[in-house]
C-alpha atoms as a PDB file:
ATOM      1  CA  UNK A   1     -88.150 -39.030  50.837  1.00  0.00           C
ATOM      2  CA  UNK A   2     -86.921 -40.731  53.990  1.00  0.00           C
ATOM      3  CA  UNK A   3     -84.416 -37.296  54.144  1.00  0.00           C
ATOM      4  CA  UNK A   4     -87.961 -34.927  54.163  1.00  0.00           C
ATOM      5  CA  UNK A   5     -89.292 -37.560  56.763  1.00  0.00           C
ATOM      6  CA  UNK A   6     -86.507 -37.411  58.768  1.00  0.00           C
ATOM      7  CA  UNK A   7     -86.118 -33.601  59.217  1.00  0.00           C
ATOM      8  CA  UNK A   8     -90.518 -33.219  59.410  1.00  0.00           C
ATOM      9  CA  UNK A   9     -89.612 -35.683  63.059  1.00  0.00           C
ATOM     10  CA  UNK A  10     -86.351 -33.895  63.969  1.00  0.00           C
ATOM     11  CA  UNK A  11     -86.603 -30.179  62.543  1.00  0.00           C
ATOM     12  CA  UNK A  12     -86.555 -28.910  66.266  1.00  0.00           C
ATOM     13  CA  UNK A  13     -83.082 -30.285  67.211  1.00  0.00           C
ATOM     14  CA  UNK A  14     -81.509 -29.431  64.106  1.00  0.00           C
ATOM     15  CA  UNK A  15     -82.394 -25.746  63.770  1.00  0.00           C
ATOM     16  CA  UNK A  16     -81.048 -25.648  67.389  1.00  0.00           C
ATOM     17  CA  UNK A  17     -78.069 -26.735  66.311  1.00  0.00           C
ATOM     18  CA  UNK A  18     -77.782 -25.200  63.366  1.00  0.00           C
ATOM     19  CA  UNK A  19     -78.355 -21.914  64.867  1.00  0.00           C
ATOM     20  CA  UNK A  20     -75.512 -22.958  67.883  1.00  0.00           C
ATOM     21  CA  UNK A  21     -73.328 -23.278  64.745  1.00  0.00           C
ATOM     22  CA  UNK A  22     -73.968 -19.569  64.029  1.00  0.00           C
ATOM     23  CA  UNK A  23     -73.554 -18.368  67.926  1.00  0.00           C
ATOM     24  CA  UNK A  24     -69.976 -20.036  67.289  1.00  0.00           C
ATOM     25  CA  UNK A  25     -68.760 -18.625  64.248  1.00  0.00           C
ATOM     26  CA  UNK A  26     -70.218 -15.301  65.211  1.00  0.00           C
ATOM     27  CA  UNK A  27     -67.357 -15.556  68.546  1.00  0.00           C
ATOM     28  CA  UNK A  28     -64.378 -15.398  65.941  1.00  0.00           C
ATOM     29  CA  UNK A  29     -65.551 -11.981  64.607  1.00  0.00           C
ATOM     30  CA  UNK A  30     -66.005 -13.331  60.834  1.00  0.00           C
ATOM     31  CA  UNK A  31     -65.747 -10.910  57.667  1.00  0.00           C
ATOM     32  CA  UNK A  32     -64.966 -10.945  54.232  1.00  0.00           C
ATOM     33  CA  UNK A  33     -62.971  -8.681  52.300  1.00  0.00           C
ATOM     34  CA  UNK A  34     -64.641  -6.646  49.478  1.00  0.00           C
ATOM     35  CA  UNK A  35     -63.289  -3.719  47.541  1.00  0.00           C
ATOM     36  CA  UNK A  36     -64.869  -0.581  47.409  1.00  0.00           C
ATOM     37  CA  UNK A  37     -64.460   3.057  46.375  1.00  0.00           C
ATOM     38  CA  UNK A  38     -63.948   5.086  49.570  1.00  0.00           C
ATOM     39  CA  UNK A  39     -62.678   8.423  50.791  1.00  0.00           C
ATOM     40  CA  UNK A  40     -59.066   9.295  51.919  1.00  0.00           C
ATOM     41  CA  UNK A  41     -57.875  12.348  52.758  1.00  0.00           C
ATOM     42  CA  UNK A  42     -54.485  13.764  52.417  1.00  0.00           C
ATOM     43  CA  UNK A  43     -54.394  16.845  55.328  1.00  0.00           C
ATOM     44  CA  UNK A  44     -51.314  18.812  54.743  1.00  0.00           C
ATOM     45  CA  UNK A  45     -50.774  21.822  57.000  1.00  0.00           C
ATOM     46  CA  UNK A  46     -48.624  24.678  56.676  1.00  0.00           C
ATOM     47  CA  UNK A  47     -46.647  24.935  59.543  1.00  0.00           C
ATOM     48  CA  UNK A  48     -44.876  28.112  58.925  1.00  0.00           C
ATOM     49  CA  UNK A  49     -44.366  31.194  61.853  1.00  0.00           C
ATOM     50  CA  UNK A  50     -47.222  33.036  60.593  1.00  0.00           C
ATOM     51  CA  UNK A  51     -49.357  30.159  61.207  1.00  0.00           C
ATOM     52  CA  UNK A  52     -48.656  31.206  65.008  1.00  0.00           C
ATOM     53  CA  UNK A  53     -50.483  34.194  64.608  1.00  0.00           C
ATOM     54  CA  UNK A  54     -53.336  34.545  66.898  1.00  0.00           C
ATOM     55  CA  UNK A  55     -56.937  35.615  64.698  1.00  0.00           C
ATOM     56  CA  UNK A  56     -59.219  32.873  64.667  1.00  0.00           C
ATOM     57  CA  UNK A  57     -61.941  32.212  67.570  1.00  0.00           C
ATOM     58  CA  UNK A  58     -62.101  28.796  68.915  1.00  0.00           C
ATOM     59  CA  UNK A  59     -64.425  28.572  72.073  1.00  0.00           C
ATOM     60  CA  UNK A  60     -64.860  32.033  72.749  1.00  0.00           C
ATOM     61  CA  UNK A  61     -61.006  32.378  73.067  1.00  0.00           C
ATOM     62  CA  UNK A  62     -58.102  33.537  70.479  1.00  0.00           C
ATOM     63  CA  UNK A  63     -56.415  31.042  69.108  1.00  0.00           C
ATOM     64  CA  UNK A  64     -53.358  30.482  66.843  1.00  0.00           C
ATOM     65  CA  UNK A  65     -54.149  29.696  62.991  1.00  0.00           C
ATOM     66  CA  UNK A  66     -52.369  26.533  63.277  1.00  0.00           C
ATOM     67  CA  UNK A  67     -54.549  25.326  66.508  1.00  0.00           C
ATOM     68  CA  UNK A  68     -57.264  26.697  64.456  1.00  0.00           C
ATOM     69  CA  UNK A  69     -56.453  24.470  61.753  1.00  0.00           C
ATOM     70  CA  UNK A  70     -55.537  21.343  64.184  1.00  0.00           C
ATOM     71  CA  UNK A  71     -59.375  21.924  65.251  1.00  0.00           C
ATOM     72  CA  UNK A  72     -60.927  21.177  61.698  1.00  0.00           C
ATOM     73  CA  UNK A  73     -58.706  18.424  61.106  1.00  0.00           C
ATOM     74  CA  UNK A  74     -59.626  16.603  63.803  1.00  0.00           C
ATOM     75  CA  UNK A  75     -63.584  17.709  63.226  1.00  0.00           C
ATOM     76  CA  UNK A  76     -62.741  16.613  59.691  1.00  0.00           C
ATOM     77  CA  UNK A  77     -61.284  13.049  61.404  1.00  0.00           C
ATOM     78  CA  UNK A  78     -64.252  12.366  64.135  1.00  0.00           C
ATOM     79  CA  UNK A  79     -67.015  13.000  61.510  1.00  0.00           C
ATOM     80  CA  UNK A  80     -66.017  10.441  58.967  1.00  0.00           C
ATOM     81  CA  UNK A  81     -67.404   7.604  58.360  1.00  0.00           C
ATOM     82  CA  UNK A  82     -66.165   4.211  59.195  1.00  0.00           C
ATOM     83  CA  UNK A  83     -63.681   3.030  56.169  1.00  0.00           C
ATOM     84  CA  UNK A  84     -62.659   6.607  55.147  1.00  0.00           C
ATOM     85  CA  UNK A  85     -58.563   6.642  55.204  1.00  0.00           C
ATOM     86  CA  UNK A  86     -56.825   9.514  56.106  1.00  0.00           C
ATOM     87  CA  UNK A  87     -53.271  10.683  55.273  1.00  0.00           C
ATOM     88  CA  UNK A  88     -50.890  13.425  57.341  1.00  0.00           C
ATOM     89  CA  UNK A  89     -48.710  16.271  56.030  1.00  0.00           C
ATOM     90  CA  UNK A  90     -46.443  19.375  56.553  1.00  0.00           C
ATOM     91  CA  UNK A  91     -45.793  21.745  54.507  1.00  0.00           C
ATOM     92  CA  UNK A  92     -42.505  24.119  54.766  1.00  0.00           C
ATOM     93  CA  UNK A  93     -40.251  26.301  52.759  1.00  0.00           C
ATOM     94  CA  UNK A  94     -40.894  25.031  49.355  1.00  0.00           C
ATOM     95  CA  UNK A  95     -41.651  21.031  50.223  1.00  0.00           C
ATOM     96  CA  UNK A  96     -44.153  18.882  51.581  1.00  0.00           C
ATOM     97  CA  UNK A  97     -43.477  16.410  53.857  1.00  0.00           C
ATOM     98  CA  UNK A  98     -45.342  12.798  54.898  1.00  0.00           C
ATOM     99  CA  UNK A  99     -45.907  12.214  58.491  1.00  0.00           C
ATOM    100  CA  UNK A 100     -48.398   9.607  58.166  1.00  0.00           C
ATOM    101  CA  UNK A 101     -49.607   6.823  55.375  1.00  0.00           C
ATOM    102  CA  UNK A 102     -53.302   5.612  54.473  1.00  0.00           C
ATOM    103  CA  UNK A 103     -55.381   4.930  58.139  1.00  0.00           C
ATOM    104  CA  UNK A 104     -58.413   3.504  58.317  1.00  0.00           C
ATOM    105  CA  UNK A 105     -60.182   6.466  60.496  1.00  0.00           C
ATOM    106  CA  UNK A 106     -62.479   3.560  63.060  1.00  0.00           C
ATOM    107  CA  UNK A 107     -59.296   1.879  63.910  1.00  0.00           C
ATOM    108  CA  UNK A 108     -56.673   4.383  64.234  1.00  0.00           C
ATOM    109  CA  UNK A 109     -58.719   7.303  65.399  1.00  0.00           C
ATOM    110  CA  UNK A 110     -56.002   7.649  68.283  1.00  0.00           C
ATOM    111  CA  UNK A 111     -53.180   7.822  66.254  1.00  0.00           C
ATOM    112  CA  UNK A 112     -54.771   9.938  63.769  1.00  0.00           C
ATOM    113  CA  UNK A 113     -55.645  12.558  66.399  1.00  0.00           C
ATOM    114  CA  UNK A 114     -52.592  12.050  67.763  1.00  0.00           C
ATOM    115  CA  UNK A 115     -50.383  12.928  64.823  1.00  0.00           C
ATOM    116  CA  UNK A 116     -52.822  16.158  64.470  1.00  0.00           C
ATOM    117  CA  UNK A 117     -52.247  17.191  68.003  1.00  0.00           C
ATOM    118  CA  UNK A 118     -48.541  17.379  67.594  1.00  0.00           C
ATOM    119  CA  UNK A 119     -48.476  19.445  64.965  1.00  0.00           C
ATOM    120  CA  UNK A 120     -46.003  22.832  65.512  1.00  0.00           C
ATOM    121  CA  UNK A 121     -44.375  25.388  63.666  1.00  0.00           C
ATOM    122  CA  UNK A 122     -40.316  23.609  64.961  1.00  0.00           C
ATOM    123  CA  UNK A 123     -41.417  20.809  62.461  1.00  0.00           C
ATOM    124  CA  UNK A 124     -40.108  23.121  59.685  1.00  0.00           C
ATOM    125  CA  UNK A 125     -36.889  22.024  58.500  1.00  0.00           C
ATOM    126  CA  UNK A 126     -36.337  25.351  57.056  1.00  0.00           C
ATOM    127  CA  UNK A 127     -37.325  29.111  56.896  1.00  0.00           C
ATOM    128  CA  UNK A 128     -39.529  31.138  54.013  1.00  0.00           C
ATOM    129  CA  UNK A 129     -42.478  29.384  52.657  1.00  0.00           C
ATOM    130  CA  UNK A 130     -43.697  29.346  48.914  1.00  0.00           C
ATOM    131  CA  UNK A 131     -47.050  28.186  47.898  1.00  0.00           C
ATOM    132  CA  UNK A 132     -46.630  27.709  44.323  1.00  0.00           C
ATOM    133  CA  UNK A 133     -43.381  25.496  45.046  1.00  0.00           C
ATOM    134  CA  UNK A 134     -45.768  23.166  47.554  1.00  0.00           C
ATOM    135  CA  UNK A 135     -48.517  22.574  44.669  1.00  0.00           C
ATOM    136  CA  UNK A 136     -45.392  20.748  42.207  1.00  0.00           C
ATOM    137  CA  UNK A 137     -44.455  19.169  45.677  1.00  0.00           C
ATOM    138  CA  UNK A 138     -47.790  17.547  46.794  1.00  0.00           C
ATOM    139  CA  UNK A 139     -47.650  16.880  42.968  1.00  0.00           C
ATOM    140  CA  UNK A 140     -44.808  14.363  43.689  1.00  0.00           C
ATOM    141  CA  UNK A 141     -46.150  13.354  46.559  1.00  0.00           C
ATOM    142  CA  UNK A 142     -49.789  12.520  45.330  1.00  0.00           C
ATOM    143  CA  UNK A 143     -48.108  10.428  42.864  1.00  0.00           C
ATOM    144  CA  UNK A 144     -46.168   8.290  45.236  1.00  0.00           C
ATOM    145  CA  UNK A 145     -49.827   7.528  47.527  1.00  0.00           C
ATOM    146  CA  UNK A 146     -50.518   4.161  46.929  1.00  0.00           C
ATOM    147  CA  UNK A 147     -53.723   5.191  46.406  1.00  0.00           C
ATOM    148  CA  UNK A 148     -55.223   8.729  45.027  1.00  0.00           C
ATOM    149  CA  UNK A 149     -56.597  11.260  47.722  1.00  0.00           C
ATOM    150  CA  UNK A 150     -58.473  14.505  48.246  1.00  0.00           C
ATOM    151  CA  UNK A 151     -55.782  16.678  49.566  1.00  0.00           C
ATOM    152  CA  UNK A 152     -56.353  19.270  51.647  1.00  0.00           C
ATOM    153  CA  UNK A 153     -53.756  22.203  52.078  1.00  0.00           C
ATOM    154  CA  UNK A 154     -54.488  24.157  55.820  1.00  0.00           C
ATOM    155  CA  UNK A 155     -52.360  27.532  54.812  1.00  0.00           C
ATOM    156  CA  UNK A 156     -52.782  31.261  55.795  1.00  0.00           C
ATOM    157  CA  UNK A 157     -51.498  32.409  51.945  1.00  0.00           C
ATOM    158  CA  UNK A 158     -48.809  34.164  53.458  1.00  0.00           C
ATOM    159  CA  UNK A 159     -45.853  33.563  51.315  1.00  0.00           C
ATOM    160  CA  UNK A 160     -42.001  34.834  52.171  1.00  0.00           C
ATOM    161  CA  UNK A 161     -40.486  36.659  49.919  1.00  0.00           C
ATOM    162  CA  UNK A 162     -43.486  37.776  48.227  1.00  0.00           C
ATOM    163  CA  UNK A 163     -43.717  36.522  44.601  1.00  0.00           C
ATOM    164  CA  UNK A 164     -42.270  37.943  42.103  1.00  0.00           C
ATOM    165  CA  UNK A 165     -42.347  37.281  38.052  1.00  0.00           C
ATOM    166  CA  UNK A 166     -38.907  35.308  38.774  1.00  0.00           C
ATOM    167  CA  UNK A 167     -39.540  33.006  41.149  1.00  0.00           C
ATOM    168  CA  UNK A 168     -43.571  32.671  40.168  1.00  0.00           C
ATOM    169  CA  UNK A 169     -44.286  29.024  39.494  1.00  0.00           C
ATOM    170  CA  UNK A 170     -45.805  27.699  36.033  1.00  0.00           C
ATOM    171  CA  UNK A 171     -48.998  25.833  37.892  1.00  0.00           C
ATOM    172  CA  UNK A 172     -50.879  25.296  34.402  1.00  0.00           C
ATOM    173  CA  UNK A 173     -49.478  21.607  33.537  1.00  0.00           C
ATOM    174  CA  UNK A 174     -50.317  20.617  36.908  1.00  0.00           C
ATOM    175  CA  UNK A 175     -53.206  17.209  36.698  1.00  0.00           C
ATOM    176  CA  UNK A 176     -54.481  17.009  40.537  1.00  0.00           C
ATOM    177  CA  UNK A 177     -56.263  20.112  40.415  1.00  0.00           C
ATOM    178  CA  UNK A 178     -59.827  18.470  40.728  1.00  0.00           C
ATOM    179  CA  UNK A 179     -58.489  16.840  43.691  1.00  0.00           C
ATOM    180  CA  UNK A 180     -56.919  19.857  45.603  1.00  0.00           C
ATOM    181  CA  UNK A 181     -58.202  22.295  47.924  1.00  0.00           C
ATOM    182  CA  UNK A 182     -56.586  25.071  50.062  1.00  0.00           C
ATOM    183  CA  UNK A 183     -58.535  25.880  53.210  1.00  0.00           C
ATOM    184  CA  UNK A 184     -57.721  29.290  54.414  1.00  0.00           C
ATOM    185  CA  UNK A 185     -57.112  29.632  58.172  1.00  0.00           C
ATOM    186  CA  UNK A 186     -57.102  33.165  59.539  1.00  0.00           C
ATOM    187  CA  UNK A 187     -58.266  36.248  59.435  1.00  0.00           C
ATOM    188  CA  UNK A 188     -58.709  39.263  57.310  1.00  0.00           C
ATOM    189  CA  UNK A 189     -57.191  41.427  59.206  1.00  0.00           C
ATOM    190  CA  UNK A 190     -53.261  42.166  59.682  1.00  0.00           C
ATOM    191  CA  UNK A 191     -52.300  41.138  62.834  1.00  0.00           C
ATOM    192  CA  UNK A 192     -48.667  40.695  64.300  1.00  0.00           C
ATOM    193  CA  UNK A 193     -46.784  37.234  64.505  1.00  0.00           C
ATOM    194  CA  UNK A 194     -46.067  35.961  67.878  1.00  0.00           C
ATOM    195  CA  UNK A 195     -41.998  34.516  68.253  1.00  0.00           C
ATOM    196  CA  UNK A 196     -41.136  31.820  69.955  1.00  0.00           C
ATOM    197  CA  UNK A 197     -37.846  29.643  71.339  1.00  0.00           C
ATOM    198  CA  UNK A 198     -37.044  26.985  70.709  1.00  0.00           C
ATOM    199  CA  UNK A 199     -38.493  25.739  73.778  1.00  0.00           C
ATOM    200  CA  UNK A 200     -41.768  27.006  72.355  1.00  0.00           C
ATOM    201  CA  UNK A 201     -42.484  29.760  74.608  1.00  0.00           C
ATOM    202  CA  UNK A 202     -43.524  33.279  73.643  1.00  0.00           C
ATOM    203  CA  UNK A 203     -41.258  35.585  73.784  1.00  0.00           C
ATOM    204  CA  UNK A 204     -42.500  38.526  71.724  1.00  0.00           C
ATOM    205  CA  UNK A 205     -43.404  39.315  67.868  1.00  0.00           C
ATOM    206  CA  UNK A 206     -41.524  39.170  64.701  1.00  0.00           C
ATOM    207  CA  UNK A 207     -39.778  42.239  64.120  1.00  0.00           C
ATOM    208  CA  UNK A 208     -39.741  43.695  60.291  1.00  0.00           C
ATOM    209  CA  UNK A 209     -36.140  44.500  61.149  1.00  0.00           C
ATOM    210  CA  UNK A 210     -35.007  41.246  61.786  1.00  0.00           C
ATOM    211  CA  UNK A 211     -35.459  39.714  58.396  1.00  0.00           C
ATOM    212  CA  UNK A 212     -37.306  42.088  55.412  1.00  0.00           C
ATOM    213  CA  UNK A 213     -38.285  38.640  53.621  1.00  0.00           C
ATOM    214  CA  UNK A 214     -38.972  36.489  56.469  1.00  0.00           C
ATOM    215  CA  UNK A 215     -42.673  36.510  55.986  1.00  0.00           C
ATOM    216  CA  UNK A 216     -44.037  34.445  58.176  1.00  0.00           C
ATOM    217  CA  UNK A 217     -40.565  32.552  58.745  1.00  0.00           C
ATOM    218  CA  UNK A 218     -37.594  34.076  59.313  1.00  0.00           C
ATOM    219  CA  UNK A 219     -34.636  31.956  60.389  1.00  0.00           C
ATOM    220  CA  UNK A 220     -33.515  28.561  59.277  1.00  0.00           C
ATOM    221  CA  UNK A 221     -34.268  26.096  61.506  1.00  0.00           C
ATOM    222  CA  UNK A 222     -31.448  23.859  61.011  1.00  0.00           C
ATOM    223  CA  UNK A 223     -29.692  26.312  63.484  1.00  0.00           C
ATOM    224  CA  UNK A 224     -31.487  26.634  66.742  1.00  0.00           C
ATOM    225  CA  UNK A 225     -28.657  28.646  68.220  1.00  0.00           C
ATOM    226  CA  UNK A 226     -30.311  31.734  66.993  1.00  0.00           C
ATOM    227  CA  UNK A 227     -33.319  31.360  68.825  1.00  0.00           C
ATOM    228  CA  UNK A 228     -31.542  30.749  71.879  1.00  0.00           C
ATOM    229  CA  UNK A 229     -31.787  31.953  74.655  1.00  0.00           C
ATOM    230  CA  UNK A 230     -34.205  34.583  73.413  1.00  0.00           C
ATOM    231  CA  UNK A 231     -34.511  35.416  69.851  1.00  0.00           C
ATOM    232  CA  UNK A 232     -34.930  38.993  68.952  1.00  0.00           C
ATOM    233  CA  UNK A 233     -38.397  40.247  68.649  1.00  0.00           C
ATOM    234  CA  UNK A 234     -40.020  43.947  67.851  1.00  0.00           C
ATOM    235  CA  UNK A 235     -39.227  46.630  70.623  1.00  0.00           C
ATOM    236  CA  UNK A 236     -41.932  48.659  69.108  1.00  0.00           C
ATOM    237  CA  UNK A 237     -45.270  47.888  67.900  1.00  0.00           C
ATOM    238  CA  UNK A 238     -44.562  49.676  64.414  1.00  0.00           C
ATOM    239  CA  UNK A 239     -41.853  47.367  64.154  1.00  0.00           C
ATOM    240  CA  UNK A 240     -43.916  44.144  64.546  1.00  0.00           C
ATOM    241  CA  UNK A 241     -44.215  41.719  61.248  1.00  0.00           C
ATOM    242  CA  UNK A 242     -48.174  41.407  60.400  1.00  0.00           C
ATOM    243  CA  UNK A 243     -49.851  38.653  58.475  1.00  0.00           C
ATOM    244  CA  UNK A 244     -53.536  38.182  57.208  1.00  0.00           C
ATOM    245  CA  UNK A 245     -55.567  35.592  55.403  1.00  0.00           C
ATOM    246  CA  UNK A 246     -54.299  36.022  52.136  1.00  0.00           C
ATOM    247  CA  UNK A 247     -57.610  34.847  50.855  1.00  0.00           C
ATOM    248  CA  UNK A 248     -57.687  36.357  47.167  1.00  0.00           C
ATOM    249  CA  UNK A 249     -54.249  35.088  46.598  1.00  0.00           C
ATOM    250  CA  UNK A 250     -54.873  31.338  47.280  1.00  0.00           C
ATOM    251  CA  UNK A 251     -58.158  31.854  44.860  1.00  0.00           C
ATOM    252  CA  UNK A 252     -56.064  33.237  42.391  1.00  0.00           C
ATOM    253  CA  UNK A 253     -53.270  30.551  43.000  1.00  0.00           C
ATOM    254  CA  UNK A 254     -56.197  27.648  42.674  1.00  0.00           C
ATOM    255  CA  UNK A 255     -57.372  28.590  39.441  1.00  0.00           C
ATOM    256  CA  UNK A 256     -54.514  28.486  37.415  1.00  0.00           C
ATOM    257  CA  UNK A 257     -54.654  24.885  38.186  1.00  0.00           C
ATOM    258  CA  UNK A 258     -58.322  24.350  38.484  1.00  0.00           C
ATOM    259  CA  UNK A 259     -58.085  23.662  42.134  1.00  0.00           C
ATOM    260  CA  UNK A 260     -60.440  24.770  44.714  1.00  0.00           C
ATOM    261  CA  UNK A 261     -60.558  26.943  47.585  1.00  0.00           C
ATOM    262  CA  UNK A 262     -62.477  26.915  51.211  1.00  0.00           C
ATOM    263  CA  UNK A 263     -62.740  28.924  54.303  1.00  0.00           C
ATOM    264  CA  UNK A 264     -61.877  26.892  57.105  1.00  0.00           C
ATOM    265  CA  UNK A 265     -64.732  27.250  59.746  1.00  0.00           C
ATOM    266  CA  UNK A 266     -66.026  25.327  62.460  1.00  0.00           C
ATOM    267  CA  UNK A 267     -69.645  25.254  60.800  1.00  0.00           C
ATOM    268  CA  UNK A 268     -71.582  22.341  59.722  1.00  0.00           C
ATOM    269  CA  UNK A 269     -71.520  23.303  55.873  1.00  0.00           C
ATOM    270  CA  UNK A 270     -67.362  23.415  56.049  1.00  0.00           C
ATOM    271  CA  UNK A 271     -67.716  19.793  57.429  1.00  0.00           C
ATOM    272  CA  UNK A 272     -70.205  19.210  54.432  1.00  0.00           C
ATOM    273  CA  UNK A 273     -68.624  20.632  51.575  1.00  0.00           C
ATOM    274  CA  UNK A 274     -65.622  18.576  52.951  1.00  0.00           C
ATOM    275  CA  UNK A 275     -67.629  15.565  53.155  1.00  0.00           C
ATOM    276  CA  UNK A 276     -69.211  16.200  49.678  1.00  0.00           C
ATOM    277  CA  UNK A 277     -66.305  15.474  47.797  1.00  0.00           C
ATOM    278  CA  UNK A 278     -65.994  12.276  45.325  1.00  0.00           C
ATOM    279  CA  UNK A 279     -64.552   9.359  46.589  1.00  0.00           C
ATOM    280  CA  UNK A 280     -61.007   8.834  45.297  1.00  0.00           C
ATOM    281  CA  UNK A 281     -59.315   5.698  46.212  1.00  0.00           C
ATOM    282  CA  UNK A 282     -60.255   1.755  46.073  1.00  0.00           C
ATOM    283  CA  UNK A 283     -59.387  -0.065  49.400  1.00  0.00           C
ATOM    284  CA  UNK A 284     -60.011  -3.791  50.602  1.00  0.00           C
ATOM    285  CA  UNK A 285     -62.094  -3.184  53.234  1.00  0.00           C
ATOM    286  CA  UNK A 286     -63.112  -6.193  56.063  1.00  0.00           C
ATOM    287  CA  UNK A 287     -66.829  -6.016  56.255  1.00  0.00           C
ATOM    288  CA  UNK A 288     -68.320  -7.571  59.301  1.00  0.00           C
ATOM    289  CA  UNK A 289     -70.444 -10.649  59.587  1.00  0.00           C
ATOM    290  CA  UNK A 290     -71.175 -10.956  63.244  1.00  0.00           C
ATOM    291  CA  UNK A 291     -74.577  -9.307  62.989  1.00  0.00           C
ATOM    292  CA  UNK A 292     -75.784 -11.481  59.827  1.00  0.00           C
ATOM    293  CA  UNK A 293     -74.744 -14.834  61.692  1.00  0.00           C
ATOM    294  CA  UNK A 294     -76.512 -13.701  65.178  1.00  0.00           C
ATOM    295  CA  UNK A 295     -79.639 -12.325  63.193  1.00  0.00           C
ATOM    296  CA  UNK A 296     -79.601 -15.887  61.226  1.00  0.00           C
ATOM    297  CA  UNK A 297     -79.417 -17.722  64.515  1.00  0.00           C
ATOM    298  CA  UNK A 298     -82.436 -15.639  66.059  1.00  0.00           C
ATOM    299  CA  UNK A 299     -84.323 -16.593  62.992  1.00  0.00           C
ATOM    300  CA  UNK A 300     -83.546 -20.267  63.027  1.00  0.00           C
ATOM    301  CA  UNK A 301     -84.727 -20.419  66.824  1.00  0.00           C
ATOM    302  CA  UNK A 302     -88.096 -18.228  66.013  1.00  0.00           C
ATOM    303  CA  UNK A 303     -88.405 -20.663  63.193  1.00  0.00           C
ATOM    304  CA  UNK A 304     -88.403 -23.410  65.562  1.00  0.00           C
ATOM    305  CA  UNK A 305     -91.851 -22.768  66.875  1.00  0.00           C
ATOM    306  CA  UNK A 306     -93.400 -21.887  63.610  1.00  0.00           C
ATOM    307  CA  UNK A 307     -94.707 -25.519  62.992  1.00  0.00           C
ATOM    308  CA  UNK A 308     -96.356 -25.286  66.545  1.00  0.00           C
ATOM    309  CA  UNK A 309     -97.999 -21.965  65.315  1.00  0.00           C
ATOM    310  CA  UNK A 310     -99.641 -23.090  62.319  1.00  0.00           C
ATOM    311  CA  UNK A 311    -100.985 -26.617  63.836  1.00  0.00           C
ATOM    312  CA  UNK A 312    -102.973 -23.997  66.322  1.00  0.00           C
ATOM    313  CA  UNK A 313    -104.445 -22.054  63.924  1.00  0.00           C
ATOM    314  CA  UNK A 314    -106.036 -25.299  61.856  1.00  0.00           C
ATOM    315  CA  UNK A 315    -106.774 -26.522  65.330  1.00  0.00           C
ATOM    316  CA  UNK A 316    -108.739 -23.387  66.070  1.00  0.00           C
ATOM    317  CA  UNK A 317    -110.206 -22.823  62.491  1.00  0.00           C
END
């Protein structure tokens, strides 16, 4: 009783100070960790030569597939939410490759873009690519995430050499297939590859002559010697290498391990069918209690002058 009486004479001072309290811890930028299902994405892009040809749009302009691609990503990046994790890629020859771990996309949204931005075609570590290969790759490589992802595989289609019954990949006993999804970059058109040195300037297009299985590839990259100081190119425009979306064959190559398939464009239902997809992985995540301890505080002080509210209205009644 003498408690009730004590805070009916003093209730004023102590909701001040209680809400001070609240002003104070709300300075250290409190939170509590929770887990939660949330999205991460795996973005692995093929970084192959014939992702250098030029077919998609991008501002009015022609672009390269692989800028093309870079574009989405980082559309893909800036759209997500706050606590969606994103993981970075390349694929090459007959491997994929892991450039960056789980980020949290609010907190790293430099370094993500970043890491998109310098993607290029001299990251290849060697020359041909085949798809089928990549799928038992980013097999391996799913299974070493520390947590599961949606992975999404930026490619053109265009293989080098072309398959054939004996090199054709068994894809039927692959598992991730619910969580894997080429996006096509490209167009449907065949269009010729632009070349360049190893100083990553233009110099020309791939010639058919200088390699009949090169693809979209060509050389090995582990000797840069060959594309120095100018690497041969086509002298004649029948004699330039040309590359096109090779749309049916990624649906095809999805299938047979019950993947899926998209058409990378810069339109708001690409971003939503991206967005659409089931969460995959369980993080810790910090969540925030700044707001709740200001909005408490407010409350306490409002709450102050309730007493003085009500003995008005029974004084006026």
């Amino acid at each position: 009783m003498r408690v009730i009486a004590w805070l009916k004479q003093y209730y004023e001072p102590v909701l001040y100070v209680l809400a001070l309290s609240l002003l104070l811890m709300a300075l250290f930028k409190p939170s509590i960790q929770l887990r939660q299902q949330v999205q991460h994405y795996l973005l692995i892009t093929d970084v192959s030569q014939s992702m250098n040809a030029e077919d998609e749009m991008l501002n009015q302009k022609k672009v390269s597939r692989i800028a093309y691609a870079q574009h989405l990503m980082k559309q893909i990046v800036h759209k997500a939410p706050c606590g969606t994790y994103f993981s970075l890629g390349i694929f090459a020859s007959d491997n994929v490759a892991m450039l960056q771990t789980p980020l949290e996309v609010c907190k790293n949204l430099d370094v993500i873009s970043d890491g998109i931005d310098h993607l290029e075609w001299r990251m290849a570590w060697k020359g041909n690519s085949r798809l089928s290969f990549s799928v038992h790759a980013a097999t391996h490589i799913y299974d070493a995430l520390n947590q599961p992802a949606q992975m999404l595989f930026f490619t053109d289609g265009d293989e080098a050499p072309r398959v054939n019954v004996t090199i054709k990949q068994d894809l039927s006993g692959v598992q991730i297939g619910e969580f894997f999804t080429f996006v096509g970059v490209g167009g449907p058109e065949k269009v010729a590859i632009v070349r360049y040195n190893t100083a990553n300037k233009p110099v020309g297009y791939w010639p058919v002559s200088e390699n009949n299985n090169a693809g979209a590839v060509g050389v090995t990259y582990a000797d840069p010697s060959s594309d120095e100081p100018d690497p041969p190119v086509a002298y004649a425009e029948y004699d330039r290498m040309l590359s096109q979306l090779e749309e049916d064959y990624l649906k095809e190559l999805s299938a047979e391990f019950k993947g899926s398939y998209l058409k990378g464009q810069d339109q708001e239902a690409f971003y939503k069918a991206i967005a659409a997809k089931k969460a995959t992985a369980s993080f810790v995540t910090d969540y925030p209690l700044r707001a709740v301890y200001l909005v408490l505080a407010i409350l306490l002080v409002l709450a102050s002058y309730l007493p003085d509210v009500l003995y008005r209205r029974r004084v006026e009644a």
